[in-house]
C-alpha atoms as a PDB file:
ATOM      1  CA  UNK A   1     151.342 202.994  68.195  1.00  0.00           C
ATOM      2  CA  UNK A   2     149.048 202.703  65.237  1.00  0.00           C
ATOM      3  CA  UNK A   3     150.304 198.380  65.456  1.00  0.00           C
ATOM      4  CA  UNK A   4     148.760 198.397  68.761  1.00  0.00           C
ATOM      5  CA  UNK A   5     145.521 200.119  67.962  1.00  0.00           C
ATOM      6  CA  UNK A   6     145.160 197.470  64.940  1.00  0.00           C
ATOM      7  CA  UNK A   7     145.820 194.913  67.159  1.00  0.00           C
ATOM      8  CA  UNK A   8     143.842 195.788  69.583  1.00  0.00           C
ATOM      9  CA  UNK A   9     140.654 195.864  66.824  1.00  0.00           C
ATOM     10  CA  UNK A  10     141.311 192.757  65.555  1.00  0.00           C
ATOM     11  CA  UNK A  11     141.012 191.221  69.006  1.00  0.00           C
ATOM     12  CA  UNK A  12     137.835 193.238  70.012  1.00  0.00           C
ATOM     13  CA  UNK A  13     136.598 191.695  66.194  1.00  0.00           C
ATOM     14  CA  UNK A  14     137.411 188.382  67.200  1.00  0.00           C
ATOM     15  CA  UNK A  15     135.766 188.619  70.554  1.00  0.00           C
ATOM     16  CA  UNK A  16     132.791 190.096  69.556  1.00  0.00           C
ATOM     17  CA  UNK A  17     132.218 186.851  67.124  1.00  0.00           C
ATOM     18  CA  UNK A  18     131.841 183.911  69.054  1.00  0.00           C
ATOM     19  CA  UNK A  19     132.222 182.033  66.766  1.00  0.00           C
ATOM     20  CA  UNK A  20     135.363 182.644  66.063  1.00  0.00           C
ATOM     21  CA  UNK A  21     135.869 181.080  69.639  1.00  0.00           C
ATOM     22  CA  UNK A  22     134.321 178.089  69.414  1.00  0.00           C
ATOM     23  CA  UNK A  23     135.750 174.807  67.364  1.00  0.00           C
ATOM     24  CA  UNK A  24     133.660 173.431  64.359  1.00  0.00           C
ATOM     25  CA  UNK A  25     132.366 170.538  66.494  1.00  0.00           C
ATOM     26  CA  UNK A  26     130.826 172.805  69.463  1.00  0.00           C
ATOM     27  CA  UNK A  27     129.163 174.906  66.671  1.00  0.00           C
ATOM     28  CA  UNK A  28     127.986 171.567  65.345  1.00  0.00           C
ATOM     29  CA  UNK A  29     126.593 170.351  68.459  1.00  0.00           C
ATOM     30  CA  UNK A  30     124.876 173.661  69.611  1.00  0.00           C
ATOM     31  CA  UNK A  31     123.068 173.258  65.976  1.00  0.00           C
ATOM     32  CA  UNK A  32     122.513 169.665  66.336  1.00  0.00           C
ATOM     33  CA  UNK A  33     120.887 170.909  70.043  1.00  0.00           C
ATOM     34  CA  UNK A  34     118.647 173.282  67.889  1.00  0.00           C
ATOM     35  CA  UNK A  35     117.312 171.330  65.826  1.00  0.00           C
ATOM     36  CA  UNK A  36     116.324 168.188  68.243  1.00  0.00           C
ATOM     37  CA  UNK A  37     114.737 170.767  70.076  1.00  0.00           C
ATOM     38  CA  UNK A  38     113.451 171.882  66.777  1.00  0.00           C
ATOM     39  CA  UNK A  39     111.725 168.294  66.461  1.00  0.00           C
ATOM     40  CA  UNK A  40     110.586 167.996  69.866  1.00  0.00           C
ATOM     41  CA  UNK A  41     108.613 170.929  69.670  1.00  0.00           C
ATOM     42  CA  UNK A  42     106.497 168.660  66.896  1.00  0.00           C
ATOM     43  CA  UNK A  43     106.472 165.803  69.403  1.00  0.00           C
ATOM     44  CA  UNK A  44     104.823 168.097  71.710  1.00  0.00           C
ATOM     45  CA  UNK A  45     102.821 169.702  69.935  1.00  0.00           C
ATOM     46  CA  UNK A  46     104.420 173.014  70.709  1.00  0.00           C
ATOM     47  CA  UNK A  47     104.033 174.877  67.814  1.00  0.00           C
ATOM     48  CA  UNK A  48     105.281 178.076  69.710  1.00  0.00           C
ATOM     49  CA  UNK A  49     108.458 176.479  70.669  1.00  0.00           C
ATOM     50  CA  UNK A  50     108.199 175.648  66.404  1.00  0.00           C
ATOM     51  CA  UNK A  51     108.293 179.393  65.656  1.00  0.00           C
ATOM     52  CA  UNK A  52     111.322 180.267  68.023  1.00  0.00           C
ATOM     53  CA  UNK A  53     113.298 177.857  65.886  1.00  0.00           C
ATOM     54  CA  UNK A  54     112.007 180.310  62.880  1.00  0.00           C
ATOM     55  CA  UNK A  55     114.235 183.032  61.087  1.00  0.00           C
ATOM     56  CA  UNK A  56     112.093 185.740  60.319  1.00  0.00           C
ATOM     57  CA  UNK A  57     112.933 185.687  56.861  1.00  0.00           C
ATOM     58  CA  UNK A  58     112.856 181.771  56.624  1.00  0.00           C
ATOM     59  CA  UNK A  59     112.251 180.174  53.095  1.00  0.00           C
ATOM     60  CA  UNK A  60     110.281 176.419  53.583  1.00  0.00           C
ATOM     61  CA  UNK A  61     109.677 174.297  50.600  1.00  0.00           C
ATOM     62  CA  UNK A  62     106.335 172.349  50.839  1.00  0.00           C
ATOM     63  CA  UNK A  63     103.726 170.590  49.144  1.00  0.00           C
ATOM     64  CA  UNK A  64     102.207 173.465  48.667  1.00  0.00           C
ATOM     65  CA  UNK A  65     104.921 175.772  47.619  1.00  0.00           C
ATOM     66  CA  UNK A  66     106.746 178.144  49.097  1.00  0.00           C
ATOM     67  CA  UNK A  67     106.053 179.865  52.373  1.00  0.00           C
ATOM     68  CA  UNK A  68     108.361 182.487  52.440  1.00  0.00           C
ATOM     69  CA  UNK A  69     108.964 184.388  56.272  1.00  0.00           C
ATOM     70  CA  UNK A  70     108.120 183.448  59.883  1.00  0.00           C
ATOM     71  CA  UNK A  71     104.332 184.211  60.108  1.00  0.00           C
ATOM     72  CA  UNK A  72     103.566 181.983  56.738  1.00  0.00           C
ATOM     73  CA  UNK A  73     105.864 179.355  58.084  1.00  0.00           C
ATOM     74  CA  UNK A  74     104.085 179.061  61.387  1.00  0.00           C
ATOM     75  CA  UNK A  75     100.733 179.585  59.594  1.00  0.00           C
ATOM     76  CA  UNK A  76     101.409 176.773  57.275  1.00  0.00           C
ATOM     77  CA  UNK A  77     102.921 174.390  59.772  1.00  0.00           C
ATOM     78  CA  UNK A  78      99.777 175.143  62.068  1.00  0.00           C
ATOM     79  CA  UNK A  79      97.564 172.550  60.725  1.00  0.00           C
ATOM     80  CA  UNK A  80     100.344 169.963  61.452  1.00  0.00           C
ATOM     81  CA  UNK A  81     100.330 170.642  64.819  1.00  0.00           C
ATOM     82  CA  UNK A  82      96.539 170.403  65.525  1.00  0.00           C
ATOM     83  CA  UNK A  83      95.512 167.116  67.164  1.00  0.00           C
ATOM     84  CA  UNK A  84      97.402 164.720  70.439  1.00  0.00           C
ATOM     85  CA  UNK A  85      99.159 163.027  67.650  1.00  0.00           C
ATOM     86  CA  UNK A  86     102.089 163.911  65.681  1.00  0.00           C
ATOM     87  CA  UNK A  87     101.779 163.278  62.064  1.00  0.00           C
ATOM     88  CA  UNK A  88     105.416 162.550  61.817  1.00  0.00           C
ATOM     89  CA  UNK A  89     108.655 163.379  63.299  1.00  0.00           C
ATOM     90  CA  UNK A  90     112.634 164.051  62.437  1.00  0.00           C
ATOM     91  CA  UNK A  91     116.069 163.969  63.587  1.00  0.00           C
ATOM     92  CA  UNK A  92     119.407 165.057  62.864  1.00  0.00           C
ATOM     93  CA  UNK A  93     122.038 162.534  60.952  1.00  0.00           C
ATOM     94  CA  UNK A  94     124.590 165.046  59.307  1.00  0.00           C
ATOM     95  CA  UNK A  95     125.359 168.673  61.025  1.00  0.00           C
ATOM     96  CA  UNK A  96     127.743 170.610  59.076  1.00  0.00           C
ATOM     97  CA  UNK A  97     129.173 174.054  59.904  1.00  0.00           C
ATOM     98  CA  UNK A  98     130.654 176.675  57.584  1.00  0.00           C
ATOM     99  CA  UNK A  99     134.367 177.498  58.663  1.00  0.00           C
ATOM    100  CA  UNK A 100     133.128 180.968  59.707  1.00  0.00           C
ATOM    101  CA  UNK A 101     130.666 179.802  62.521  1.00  0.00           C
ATOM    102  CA  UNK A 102     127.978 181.458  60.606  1.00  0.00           C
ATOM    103  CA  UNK A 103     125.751 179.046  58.691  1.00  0.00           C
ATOM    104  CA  UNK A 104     125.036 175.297  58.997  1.00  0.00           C
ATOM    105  CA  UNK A 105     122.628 172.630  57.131  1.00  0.00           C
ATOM    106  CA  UNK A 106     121.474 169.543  58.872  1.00  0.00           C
ATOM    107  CA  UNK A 107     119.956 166.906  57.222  1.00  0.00           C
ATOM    108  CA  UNK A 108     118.384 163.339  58.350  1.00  0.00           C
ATOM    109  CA  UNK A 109     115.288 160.919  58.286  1.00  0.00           C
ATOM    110  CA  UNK A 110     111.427 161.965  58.468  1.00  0.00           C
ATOM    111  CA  UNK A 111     109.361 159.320  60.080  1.00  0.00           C
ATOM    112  CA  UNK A 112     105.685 158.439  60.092  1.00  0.00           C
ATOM    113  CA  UNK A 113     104.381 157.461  63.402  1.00  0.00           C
ATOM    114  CA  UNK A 114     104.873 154.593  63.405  1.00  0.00           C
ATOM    115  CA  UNK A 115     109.269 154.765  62.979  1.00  0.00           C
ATOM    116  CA  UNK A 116     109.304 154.022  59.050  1.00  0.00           C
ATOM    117  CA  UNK A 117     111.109 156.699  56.918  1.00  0.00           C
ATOM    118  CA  UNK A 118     108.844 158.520  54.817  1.00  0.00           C
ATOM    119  CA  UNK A 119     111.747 161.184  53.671  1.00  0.00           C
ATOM    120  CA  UNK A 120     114.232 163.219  54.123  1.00  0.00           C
ATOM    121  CA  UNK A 121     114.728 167.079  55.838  1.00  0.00           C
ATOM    122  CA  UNK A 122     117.614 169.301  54.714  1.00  0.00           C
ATOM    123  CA  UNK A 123     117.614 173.138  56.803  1.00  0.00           C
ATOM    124  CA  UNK A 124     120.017 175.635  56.716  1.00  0.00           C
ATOM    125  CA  UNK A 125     120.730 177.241  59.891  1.00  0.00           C
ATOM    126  CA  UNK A 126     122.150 180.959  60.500  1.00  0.00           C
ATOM    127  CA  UNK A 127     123.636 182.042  63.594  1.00  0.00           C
ATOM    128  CA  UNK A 128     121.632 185.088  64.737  1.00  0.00           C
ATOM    129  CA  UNK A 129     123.464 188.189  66.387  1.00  0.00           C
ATOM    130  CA  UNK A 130     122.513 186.540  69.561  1.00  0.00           C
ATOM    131  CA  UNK A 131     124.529 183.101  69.201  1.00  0.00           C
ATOM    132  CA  UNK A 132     121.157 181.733  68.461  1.00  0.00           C
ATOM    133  CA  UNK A 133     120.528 179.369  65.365  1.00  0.00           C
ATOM    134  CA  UNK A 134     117.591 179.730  63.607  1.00  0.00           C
ATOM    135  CA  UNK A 135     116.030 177.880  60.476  1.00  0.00           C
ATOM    136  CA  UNK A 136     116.527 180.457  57.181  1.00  0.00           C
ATOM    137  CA  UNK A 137     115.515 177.576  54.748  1.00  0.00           C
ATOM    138  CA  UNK A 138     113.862 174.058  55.007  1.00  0.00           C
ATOM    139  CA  UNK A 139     113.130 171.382  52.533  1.00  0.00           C
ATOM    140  CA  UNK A 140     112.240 167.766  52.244  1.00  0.00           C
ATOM    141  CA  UNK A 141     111.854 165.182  50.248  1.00  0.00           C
ATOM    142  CA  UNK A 142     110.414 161.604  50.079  1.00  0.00           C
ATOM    143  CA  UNK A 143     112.288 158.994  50.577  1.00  0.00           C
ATOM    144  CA  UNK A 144     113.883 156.430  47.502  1.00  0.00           C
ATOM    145  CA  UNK A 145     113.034 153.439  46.818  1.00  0.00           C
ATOM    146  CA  UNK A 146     115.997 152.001  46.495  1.00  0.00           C
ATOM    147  CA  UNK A 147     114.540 148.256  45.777  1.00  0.00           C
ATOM    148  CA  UNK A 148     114.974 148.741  42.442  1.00  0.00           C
ATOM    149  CA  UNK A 149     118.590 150.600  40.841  1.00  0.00           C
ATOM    150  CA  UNK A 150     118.470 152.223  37.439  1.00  0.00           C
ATOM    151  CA  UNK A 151     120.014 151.333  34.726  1.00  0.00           C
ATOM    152  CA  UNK A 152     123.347 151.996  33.937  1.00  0.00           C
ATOM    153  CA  UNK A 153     123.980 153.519  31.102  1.00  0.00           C
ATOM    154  CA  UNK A 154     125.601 151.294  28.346  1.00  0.00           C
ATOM    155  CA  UNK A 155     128.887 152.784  26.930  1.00  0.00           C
ATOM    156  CA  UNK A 156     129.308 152.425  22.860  1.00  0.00           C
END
């Protein structure tokens, strides 16, 4: 009696995470989904649909430091979204998903406006109690200039 009662726990565990349901590659794709709408909220100049995308303990990297939670994110992001024009845009390359469904980092090109990479976005995603992803930390950086390799060390 006390096999079924564990079994039957285990399965009401498993069905209460999702994610335990769903393969790598649909988590994948549901965060890939997240963050193109992520970036099309810049495009549109939605900076409402911005903040949704927002953990409310989210950790961005910027210029001009750190803005640490969802009301200094939005705050700080707010000048970027002033005026018709997007000052630049992004788009997921690489989506990767922790076996356990529970965090994910995408990463790909920043653009100017006119298509030419400028740098590079990294975010980690965290699946909310919800099924939702949200951003919990974002960073970029600029692009290389790859023109010219380093040296390679010489070996004695």
């Amino acid at each position: 009696m006390k096999f079924a009662w564990f079994v039957a726990a285990v399965l009401a565990a498993v069905l209460a995470n999702g994610a335990a349901l769903e393969s790598p590659d649909e988590l994948a794709a549901q965060v890939r989904a997240a963050e193109t709408a992520f970036a099309r909220s810049m495009a549109e100049r939605d900076l409402e649909a911005f903040a949704s995308h927002v953990a409310e303990d989210a950790v961005f990297f910027g210029g001009n430091g750190v803005l640490r939670g969802r009301v200094a994110v939005v705050a700080g992001w707010k000048p970027l979204y002033d005026g018709p024009k997007a000052p630049f845009s992004w788009k997921p390359e690489q989506v990767e998903v922790l076996d356990s469904g529970t965090l994910a980092h995408s990463s790909g090109p920043v653009l100017n406006p006119e298509g030419k990479q400028v740098g590079t976005f990294n975010s980690i995603w965290r699946r909310e109690a919800d099924g939702t992803w949200k951003v919990v930390f974002d960073k970029g950086c600029q692009v290389c200039n790859c023109a010219t390799p380093p040296e390679t060390p010489k070996k004695n």
